[in-house]
Structures are given as C-alpha cells and as structure tokens.
C-alpha atoms as a PDB file:
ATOM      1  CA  UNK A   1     223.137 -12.019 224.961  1.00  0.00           C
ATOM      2  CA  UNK A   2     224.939 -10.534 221.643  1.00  0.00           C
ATOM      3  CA  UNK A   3     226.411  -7.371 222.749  1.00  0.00           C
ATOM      4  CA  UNK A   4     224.700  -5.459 219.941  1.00  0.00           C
ATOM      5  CA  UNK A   5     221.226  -6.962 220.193  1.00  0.00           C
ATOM      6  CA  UNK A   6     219.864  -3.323 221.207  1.00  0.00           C
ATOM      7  CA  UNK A   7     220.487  -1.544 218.762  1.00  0.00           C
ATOM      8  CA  UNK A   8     217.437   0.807 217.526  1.00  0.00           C
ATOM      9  CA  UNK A   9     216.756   2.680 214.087  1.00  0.00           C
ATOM     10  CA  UNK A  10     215.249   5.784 214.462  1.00  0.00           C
ATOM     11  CA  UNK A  11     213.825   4.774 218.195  1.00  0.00           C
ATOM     12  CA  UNK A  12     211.393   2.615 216.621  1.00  0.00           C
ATOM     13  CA  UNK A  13     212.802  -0.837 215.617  1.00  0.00           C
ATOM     14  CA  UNK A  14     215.995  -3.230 215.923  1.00  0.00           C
ATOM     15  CA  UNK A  15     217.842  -3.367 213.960  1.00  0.00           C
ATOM     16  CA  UNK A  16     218.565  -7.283 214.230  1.00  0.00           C
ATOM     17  CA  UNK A  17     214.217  -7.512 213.320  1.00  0.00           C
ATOM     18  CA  UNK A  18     215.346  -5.687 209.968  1.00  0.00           C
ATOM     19  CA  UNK A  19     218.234  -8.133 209.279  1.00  0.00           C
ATOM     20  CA  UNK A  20     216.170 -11.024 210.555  1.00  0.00           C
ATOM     21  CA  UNK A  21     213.598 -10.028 208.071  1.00  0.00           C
ATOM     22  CA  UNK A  22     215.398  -8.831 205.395  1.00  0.00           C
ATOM     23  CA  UNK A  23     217.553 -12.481 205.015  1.00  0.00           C
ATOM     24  CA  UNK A  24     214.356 -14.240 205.145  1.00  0.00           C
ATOM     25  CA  UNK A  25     213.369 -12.396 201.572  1.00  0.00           C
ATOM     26  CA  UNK A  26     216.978 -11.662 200.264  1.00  0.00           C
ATOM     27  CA  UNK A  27     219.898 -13.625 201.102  1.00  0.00           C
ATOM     28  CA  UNK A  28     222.331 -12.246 198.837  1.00  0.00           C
ATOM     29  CA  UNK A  29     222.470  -9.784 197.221  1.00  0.00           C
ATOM     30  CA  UNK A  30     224.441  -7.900 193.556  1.00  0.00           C
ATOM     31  CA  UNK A  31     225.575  -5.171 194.959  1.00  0.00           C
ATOM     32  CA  UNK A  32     226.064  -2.787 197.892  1.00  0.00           C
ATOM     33  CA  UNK A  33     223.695  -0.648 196.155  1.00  0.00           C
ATOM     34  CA  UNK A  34     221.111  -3.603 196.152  1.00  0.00           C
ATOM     35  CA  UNK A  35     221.994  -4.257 199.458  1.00  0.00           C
ATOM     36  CA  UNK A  36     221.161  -0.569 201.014  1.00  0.00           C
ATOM     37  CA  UNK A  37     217.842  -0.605 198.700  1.00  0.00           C
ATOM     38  CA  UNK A  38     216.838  -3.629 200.172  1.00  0.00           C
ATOM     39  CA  UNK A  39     217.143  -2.687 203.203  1.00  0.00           C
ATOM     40  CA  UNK A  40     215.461   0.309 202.953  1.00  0.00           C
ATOM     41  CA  UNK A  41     212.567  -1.407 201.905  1.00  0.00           C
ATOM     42  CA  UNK A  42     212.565  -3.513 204.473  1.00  0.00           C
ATOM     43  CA  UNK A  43     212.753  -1.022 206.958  1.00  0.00           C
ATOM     44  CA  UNK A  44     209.739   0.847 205.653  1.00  0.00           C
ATOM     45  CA  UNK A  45     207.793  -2.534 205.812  1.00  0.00           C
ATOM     46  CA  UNK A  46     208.399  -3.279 209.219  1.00  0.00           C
ATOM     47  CA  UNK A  47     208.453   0.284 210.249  1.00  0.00           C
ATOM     48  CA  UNK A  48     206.168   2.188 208.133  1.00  0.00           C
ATOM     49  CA  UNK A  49     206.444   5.265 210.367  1.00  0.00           C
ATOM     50  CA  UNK A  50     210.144   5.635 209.818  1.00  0.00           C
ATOM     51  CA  UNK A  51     211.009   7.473 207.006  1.00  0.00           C
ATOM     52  CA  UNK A  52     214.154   6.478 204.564  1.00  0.00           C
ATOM     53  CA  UNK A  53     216.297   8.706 202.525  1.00  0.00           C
ATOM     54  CA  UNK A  54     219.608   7.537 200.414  1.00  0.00           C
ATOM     55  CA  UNK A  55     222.644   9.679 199.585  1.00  0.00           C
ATOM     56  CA  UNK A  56     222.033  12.574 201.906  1.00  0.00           C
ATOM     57  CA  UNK A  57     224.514  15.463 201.385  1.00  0.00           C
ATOM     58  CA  UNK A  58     226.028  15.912 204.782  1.00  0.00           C
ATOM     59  CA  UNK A  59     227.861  19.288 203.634  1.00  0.00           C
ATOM     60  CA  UNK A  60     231.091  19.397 201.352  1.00  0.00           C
ATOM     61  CA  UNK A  61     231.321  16.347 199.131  1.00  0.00           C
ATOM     62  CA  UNK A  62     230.130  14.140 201.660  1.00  0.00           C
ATOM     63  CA  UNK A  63     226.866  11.763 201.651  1.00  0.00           C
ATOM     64  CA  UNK A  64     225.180   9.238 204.649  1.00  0.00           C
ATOM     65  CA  UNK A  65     223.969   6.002 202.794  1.00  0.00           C
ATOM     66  CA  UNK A  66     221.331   6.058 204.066  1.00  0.00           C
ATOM     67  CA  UNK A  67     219.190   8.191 206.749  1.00  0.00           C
ATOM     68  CA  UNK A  68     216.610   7.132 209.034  1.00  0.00           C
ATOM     69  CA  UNK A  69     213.729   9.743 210.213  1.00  0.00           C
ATOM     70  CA  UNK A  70     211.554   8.621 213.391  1.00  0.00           C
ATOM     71  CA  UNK A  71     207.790  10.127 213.956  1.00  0.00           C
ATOM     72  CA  UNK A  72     209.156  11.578 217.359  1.00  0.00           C
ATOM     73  CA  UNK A  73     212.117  13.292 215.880  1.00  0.00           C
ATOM     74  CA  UNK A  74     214.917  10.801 216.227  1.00  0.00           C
ATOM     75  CA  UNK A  75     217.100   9.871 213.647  1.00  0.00           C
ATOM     76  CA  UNK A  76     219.667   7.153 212.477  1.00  0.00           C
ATOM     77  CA  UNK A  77     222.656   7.082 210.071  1.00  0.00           C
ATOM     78  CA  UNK A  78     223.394   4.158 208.598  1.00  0.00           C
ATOM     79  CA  UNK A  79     226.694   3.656 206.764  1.00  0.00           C
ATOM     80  CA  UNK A  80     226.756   0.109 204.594  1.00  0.00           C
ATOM     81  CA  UNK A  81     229.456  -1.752 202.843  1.00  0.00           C
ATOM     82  CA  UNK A  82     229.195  -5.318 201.184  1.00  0.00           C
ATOM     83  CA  UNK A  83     232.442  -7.308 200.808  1.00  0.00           C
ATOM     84  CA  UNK A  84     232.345 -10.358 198.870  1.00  0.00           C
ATOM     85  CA  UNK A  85     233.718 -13.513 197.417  1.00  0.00           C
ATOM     86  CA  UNK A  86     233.283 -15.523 194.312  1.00  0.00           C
ATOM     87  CA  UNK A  87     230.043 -16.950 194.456  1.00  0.00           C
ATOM     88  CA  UNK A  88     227.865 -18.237 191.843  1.00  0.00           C
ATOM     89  CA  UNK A  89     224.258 -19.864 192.403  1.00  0.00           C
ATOM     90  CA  UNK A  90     220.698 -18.696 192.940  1.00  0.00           C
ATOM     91  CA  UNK A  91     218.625 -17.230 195.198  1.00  0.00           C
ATOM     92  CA  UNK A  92     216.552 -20.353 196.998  1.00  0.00           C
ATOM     93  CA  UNK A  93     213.113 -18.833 196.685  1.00  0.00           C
ATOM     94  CA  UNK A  94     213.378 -16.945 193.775  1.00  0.00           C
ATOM     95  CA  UNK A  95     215.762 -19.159 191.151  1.00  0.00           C
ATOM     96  CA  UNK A  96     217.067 -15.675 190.618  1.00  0.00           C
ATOM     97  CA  UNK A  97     220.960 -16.002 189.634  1.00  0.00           C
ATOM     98  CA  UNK A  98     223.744 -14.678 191.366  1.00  0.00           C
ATOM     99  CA  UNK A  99     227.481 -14.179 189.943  1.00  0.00           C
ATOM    100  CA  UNK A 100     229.684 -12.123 193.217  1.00  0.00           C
ATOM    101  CA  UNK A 101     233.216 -11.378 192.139  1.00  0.00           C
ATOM    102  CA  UNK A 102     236.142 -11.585 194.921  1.00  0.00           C
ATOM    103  CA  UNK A 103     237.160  -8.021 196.761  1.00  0.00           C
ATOM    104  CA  UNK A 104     240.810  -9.242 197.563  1.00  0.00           C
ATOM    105  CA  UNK A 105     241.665  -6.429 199.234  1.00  0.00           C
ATOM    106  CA  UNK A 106     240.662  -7.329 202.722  1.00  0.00           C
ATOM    107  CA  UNK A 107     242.565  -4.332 203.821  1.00  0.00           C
ATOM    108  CA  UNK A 108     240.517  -1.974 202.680  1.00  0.00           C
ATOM    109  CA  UNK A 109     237.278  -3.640 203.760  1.00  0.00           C
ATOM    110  CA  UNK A 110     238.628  -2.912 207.350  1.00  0.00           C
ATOM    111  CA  UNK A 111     239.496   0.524 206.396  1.00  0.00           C
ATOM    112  CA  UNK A 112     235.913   1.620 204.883  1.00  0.00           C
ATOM    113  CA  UNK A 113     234.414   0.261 207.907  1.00  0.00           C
ATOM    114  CA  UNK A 114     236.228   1.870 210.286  1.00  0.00           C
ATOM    115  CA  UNK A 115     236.567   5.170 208.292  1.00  0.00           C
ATOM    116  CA  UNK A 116     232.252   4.322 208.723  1.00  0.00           C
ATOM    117  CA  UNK A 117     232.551   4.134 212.402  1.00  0.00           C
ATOM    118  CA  UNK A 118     235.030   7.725 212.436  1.00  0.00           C
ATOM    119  CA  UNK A 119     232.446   9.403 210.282  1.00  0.00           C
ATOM    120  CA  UNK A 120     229.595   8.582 212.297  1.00  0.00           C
ATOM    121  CA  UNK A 121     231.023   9.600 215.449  1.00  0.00           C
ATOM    122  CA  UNK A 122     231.768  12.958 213.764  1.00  0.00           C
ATOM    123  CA  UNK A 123     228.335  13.273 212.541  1.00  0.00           C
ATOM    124  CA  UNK A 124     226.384  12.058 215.728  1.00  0.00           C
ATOM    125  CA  UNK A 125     228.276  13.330 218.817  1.00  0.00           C
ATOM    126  CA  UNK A 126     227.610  16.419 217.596  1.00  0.00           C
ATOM    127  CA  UNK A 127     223.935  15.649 217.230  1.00  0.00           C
ATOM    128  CA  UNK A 128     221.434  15.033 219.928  1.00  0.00           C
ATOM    129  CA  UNK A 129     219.139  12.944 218.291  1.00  0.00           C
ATOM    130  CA  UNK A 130     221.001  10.857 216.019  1.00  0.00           C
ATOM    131  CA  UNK A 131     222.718   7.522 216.437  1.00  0.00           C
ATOM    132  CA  UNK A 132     224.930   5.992 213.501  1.00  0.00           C
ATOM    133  CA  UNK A 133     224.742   2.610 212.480  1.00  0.00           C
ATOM    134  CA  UNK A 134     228.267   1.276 210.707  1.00  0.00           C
ATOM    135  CA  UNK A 135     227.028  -2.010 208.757  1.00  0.00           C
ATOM    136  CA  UNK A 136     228.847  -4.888 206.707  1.00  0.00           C
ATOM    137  CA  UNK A 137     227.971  -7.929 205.208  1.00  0.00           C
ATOM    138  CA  UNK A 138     230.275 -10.423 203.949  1.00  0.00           C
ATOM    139  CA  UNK A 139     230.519 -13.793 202.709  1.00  0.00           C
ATOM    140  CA  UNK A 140     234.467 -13.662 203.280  1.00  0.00           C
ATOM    141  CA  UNK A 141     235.278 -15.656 206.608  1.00  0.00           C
ATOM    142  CA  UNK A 142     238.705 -13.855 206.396  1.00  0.00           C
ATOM    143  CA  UNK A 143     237.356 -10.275 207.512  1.00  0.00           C
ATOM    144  CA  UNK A 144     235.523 -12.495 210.895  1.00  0.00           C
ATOM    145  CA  UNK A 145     238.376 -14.680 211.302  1.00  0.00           C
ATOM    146  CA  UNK A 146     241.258 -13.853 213.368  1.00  0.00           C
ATOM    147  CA  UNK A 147     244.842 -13.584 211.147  1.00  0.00           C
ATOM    148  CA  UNK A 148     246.193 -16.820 210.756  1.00  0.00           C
ATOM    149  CA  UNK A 149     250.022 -15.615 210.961  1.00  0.00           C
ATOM    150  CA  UNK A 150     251.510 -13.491 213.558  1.00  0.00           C
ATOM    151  CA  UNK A 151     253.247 -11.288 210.787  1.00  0.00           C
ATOM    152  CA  UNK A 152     252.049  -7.516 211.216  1.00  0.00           C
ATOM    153  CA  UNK A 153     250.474  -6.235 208.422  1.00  0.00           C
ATOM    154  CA  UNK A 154     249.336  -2.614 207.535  1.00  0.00           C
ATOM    155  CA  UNK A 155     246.067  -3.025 208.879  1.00  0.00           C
ATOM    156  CA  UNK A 156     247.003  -4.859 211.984  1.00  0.00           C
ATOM    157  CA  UNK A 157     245.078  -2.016 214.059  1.00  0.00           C
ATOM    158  CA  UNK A 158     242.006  -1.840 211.651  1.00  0.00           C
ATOM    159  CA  UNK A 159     241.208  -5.813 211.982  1.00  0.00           C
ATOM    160  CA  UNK A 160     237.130  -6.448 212.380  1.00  0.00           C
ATOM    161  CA  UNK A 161     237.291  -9.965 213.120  1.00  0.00           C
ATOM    162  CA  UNK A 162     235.291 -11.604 215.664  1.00  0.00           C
ATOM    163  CA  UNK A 163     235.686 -10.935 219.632  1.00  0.00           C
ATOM    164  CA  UNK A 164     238.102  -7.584 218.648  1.00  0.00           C
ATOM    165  CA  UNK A 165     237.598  -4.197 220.267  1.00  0.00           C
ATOM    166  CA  UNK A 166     237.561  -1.698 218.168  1.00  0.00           C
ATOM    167  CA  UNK A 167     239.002   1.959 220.371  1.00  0.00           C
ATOM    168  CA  UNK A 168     241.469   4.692 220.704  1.00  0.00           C
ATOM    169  CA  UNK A 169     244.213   5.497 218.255  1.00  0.00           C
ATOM    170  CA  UNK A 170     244.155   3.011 215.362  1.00  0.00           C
ATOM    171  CA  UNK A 171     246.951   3.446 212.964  1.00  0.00           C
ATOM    172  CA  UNK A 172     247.823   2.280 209.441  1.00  0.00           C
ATOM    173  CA  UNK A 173     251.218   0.808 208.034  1.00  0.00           C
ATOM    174  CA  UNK A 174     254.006  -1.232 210.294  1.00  0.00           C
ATOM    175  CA  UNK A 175     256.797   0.117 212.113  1.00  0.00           C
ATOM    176  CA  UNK A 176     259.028   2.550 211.072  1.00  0.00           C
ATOM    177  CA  UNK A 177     256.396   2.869 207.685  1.00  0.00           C
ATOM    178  CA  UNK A 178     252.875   4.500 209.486  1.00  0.00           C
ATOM    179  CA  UNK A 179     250.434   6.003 206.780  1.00  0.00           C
ATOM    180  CA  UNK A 180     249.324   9.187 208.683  1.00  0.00           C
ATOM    181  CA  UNK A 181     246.721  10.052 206.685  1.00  0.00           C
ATOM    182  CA  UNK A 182     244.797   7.024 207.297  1.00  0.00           C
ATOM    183  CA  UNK A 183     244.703   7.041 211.047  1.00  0.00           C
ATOM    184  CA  UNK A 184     241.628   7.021 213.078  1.00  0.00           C
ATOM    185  CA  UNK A 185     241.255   8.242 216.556  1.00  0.00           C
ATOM    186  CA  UNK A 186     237.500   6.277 217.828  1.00  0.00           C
ATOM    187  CA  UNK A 187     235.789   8.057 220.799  1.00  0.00           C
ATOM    188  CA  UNK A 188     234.031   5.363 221.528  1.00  0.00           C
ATOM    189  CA  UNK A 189     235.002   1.548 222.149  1.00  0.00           C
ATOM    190  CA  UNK A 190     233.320  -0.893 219.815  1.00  0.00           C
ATOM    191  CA  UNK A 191     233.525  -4.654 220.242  1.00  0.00           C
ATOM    192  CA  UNK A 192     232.809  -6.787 217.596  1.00  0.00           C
ATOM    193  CA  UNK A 193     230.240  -9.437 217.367  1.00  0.00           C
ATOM    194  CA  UNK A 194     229.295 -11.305 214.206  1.00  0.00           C
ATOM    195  CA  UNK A 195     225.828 -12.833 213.249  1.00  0.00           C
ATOM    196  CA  UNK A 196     224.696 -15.135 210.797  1.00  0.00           C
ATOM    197  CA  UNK A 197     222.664 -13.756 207.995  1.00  0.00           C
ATOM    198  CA  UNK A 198     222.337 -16.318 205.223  1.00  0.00           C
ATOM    199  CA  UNK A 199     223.500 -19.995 204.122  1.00  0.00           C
ATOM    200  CA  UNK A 200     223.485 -20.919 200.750  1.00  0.00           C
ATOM    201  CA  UNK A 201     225.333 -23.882 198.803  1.00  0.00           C
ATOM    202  CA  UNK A 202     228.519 -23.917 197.378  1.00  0.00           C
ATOM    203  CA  UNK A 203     231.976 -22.097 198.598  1.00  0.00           C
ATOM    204  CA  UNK A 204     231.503 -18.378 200.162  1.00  0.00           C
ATOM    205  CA  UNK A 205     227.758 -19.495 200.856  1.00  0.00           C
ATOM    206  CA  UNK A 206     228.183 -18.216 204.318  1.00  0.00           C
ATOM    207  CA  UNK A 207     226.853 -15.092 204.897  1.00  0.00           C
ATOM    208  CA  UNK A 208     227.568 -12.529 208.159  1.00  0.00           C
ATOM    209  CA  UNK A 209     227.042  -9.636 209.220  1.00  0.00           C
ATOM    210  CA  UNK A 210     228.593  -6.763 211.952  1.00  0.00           C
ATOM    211  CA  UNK A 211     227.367  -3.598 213.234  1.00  0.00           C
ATOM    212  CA  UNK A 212     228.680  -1.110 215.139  1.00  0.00           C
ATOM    213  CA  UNK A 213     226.650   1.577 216.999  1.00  0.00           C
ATOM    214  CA  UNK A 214     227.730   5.012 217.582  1.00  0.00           C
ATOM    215  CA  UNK A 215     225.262   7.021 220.122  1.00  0.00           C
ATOM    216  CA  UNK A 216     224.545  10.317 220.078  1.00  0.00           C
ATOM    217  CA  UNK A 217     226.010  13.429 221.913  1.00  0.00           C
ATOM    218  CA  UNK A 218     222.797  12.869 224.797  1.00  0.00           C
ATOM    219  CA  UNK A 219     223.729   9.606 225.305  1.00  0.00           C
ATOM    220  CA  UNK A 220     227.422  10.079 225.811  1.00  0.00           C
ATOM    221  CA  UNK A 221     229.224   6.918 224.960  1.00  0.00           C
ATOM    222  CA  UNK A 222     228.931   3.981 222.167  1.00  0.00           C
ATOM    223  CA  UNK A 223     228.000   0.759 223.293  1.00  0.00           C
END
C-alpha cells in the first residue's frame, strides 16, 4: 500500500480522493496559481463541510497557500508548488490549449519543497490540531528520477526523487562550499512516494505528483 495513502484534509477526506478527482476534470494545469484554485474547488465539492481559504497571513511576511478548516475544529495546511516542462497541447475534454514553459532549475524545485516541508513542521508541531500537507506536481521525470551521475551537486541532500527519505540535517552546497543559510533541519522523516496524476500526448505528457505529511504536535511524529 503507498505509504502516503492516509493522508486526511481537515479530518474529513483523502487527500488521494481530491487528486483522484481533481485529474479526472483537470489534468494540467497554467499555473501554480491555477493549480491551488483548482484544487480548492475540488475540495469544497467533495467536501462541502470543509472550508478553504488562500494566502493566509501566518504572522510577519509569511502566507499558507492554502488552509483547510474542518466542522470539528481540525485543520490542514497545504503548501503547493507546480514544476514544469515544455509542453504544448490541449486539455482532452475540454480542447482548451495549453503552452507550459521549462523550470530548468531543478535545484530549486527541491529546495521550495523542502523549505514547504520545514515550514510546515514549524507551523504544525506547534499546533494541536493542524497537519501540513507539502504538495508538488510535475511533469519533469528528472525531480522523480534518481541522478543519473554520481557527481555531487549542491542539492545532493535536498533530492525528492522516488524511494528517498527525506530526515535530519539536510544541507546545501558540496564540500568545502556549504550554503548555511539554506540548510534544513526536518523533525520528522519523510519518504517519498510518487503517483500518477495525468497522461497526455506528446513529450512531458506525464504527469506526477508527491506529498509529504507533517502531523501535528498531538500526534507526535510525521508519517
């Protein structure tokens, strides 16, 4: 059984039921913006008693994506990102057109989504009714696929790629050149499990998607 496949939003729903729906009526998507909006609205379909809010102000300059508030008081945090490659075509069901531009930077999709995972641990172990949902969805088989040299690079520790355990100290640079203020220290031990979201034609038509959960302070440790 995927490792993940219990993860809950709000104590009310799974979230694999919201992805399962959600790439039935959207299989791609512009943006990360469309992406979170969409899913929103998904959520609220499915799980009407669940209420959604975007761009919460968690207290200084920063904001949760997107929060999730359950009838008996529980809550989720859900942080998103959407890292794509060139892709032209058209939705299946809708003839709508698509046009994705390539996010080389691989690097930095690891980084935001760990950075996601270190932020949610901040907000919900401190919480204790709130559980944090890091999200990403890709259609670059390069952030799932182990490296195909065995050259270090800078964000050897930060890797997301399939079967990987993300835990502990997790730094940034090589030897001899570490980037301190990038460094993560993860409470909780994450491994990784990819799932298919979408196929479409043409190169990149591959969709998948991770999540990580983070529990909150009643429930102790991340799973």
């Amino acid at each position: 059984m995927w490792h993940g496949a219990g993860m809950e939003i709000a104590g009310s729903i799974k979230l694999a039921a919201v992805m399962n729906e959600l790439s039935a009526v959207r299989p791609v998507f512009h943006s990360e913006a469309d992406f979170q909006h969409a899913f929103a609205w998904a959520l609220h379909t499915l799980a009407p008693s669940v209420s959604v809010r975007l761009e919460v102000p968690q207290g200084g300059r920063e904001y949760l994506d997107l929060l999730c508030l359950g009838a008996d008081g529980r809550r989720t945090a859900v942080e998103f990102k959407y890292f794509t490659r060139r892709w032209d075509g058209a939705d299946p069901s809708t003839n709508e057109p698509f046009h994705l531009r390539t996010h080389e930077a691989t690097d930095l999709a690891r980084q935001g989504f760990v950075f996601d995972i270190a932020r949610l641990e901040r907000f919900c172990l401190a919480n204790e009714t709130m559980n944090g949902l890091a999200l990403i969805l890709s259609n670059d088989r390069r952030l799932w696929s182990p490296a195909v040299t065995a050259r270090r690079t800078r964000d050897q520790e930060f890797r997301i790629h399939e079967g990987r355990t993300l835990t502990g100290i997790l730094r940034w640079g090589t030897e001899g050149s570490w980037f301190a203020a990038n460094e993560r220290q993860l409470a909780g031990s994450y491994p990784l499990a990819w799932q298919e979201y979408s196929q479409l034609d043409g190169d990149h038509g591959t969709f998948r998607w991770l999540a990580v959960e983070v529990k909150s302070r009643s429930t102790g440790e991340a799973v």
